[in-house]
C-alpha atoms as a PDB file:
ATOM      1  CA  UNK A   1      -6.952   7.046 -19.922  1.00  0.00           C
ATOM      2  CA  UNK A   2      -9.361   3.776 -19.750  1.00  0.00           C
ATOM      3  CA  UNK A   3      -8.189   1.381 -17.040  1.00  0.00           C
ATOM      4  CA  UNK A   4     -10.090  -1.932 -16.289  1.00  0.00           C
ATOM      5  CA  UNK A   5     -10.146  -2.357 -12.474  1.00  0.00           C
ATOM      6  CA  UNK A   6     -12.262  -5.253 -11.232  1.00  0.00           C
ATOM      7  CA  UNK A   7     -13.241  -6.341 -14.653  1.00  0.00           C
ATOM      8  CA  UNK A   8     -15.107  -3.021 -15.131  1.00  0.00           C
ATOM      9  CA  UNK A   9     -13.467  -0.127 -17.481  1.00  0.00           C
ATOM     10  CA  UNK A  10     -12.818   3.077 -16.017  1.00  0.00           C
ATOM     11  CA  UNK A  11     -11.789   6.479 -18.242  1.00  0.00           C
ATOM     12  CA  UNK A  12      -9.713   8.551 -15.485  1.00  0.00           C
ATOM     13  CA  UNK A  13      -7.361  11.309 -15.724  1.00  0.00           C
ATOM     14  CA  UNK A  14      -4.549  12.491 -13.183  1.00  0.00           C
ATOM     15  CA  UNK A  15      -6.903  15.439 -12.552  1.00  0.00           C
ATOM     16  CA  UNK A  16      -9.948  13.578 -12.261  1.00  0.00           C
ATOM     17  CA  UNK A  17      -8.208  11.307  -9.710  1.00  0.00           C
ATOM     18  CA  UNK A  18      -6.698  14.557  -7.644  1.00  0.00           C
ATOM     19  CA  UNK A  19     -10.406  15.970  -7.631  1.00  0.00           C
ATOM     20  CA  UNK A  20     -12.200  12.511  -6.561  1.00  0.00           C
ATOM     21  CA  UNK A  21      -9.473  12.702  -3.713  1.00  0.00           C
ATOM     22  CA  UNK A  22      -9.953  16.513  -2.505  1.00  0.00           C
ATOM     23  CA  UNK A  23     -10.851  16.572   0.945  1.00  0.00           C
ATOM     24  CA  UNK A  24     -10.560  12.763   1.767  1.00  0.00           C
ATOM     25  CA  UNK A  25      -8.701  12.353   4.709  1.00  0.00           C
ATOM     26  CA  UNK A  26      -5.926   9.533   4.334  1.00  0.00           C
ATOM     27  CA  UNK A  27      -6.296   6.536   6.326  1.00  0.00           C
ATOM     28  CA  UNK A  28      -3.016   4.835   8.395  1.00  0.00           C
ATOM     29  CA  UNK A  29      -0.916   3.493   5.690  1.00  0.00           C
ATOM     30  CA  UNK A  30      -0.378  -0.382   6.246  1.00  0.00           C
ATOM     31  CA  UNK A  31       0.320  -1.716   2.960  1.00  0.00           C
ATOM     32  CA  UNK A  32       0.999   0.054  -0.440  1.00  0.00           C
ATOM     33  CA  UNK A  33       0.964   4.172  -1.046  1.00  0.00           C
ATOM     34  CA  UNK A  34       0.091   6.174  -3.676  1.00  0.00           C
ATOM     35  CA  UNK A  35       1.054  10.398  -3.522  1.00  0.00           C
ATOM     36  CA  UNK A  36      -1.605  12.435  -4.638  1.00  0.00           C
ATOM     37  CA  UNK A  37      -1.226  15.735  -3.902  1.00  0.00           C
ATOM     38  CA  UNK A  38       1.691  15.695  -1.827  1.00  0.00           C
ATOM     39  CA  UNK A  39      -0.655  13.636   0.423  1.00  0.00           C
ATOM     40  CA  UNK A  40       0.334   9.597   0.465  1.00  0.00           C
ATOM     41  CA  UNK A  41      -2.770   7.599   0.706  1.00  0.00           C
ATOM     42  CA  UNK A  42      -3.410   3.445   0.800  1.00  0.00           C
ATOM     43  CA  UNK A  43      -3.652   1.963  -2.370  1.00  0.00           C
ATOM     44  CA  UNK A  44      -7.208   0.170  -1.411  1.00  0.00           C
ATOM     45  CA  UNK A  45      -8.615   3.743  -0.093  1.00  0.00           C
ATOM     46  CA  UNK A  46      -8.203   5.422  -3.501  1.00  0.00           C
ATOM     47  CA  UNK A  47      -9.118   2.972  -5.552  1.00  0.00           C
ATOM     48  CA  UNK A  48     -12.879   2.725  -3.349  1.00  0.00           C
ATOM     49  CA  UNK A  49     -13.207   6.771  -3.613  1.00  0.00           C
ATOM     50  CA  UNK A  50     -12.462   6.263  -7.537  1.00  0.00           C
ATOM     51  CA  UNK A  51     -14.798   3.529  -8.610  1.00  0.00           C
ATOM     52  CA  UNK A  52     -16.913   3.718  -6.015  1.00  0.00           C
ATOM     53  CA  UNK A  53     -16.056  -0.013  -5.668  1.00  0.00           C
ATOM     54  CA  UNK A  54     -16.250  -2.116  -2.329  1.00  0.00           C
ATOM     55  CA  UNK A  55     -12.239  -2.976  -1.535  1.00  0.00           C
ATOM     56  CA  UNK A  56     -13.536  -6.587  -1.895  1.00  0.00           C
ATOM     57  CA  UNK A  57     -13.662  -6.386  -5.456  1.00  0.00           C
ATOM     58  CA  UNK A  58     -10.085  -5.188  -6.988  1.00  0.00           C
ATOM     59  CA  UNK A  59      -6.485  -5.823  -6.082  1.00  0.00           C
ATOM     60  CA  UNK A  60      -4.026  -3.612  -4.714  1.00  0.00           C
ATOM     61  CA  UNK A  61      -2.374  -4.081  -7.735  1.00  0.00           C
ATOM     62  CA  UNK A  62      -4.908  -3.230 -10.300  1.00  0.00           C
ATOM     63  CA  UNK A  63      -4.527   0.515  -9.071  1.00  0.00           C
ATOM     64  CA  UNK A  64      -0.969   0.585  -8.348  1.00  0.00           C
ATOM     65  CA  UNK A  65      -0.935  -0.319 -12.415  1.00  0.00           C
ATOM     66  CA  UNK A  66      -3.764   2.511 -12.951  1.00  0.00           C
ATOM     67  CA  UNK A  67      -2.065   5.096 -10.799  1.00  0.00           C
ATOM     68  CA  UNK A  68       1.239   4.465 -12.222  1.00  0.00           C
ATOM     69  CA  UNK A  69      -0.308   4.845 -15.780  1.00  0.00           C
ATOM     70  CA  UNK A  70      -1.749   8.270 -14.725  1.00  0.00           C
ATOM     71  CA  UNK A  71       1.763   9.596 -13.611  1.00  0.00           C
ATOM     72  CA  UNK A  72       1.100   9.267  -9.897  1.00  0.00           C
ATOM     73  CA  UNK A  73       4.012   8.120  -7.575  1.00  0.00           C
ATOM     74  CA  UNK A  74       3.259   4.690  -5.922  1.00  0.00           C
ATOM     75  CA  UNK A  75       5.373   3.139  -3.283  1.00  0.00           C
ATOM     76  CA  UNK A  76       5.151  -0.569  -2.382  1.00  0.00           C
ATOM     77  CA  UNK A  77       4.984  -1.730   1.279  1.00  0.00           C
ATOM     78  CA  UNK A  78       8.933  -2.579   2.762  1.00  0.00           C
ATOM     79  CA  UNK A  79       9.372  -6.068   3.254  1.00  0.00           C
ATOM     80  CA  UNK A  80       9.678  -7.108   6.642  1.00  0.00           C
ATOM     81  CA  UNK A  81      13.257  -8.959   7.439  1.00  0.00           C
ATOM     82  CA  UNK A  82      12.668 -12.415   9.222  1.00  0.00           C
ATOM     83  CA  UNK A  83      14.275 -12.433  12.633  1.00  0.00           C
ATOM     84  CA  UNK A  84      17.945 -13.761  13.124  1.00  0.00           C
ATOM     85  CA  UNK A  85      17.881 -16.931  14.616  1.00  0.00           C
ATOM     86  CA  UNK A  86      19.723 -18.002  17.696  1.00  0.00           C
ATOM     87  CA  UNK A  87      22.087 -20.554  17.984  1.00  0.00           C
ATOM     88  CA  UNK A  88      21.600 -23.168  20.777  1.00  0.00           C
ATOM     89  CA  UNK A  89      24.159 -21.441  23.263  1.00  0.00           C
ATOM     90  CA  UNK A  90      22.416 -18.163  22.555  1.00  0.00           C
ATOM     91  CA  UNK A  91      19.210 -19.435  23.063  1.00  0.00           C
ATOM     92  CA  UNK A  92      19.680 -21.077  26.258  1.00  0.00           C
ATOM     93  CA  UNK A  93      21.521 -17.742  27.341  1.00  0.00           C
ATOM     94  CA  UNK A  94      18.405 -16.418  26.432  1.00  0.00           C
ATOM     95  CA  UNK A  95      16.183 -18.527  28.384  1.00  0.00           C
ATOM     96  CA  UNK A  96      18.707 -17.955  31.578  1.00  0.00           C
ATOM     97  CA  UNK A  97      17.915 -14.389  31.690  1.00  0.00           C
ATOM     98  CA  UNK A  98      21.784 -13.454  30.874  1.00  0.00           C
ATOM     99  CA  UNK A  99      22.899 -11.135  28.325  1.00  0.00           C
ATOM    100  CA  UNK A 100      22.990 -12.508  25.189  1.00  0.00           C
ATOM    101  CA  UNK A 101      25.805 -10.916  22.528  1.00  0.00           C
ATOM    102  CA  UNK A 102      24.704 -11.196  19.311  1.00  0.00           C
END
């Protein structure tokens, strides 16, 4: 299948992709996965082992897109929940060193 990732065209397969990725140990996932093999890797780290490409140069996105077209599970990064805030009462609690009940 041809995918354009950082302007340039790229013909990959699903096999091609799990052969580029034998042996490639997967780096701490921080951001967006992809599966490949029953192995999850970062989104970034595959798509630099499959077009030999500095991370610099493509979006996350741009092989999220590829992968996905090839038939390979992707999974986006939760979102992180902001923090409840504190009322004033709470927050001087807080401050006090007492328990504060939420």
């Amino acid at each position: 299948m041809r995918c354009v990732i950082a302007r340039f065209p790229f013909d990959l397969t699903k096999s091609g992709v799990q052969d580029s990725m034998k042996g490639v140990k997967p780096q701490p996932i921080t951001g967006d996965s992809v599966i490949i093999s029953r192995r999850h890797y970062p989104v970034m780290q595959v798509g630099e082992v499959v077009t030999r490409q500095d991370r610099r140069d493509f979006s996350a996105g741009e092989v999220v897109r590829a992968m996905a077209a090839l038939g390979f599970t992707c999974r986006t990064a939760p979102k992180e929940e902001p923090a409840q805030a504190l009322t004033a009462v709470q927050q001087a609690s807080a401050m006090l060193g007492s328990p504060v009940s939420v």
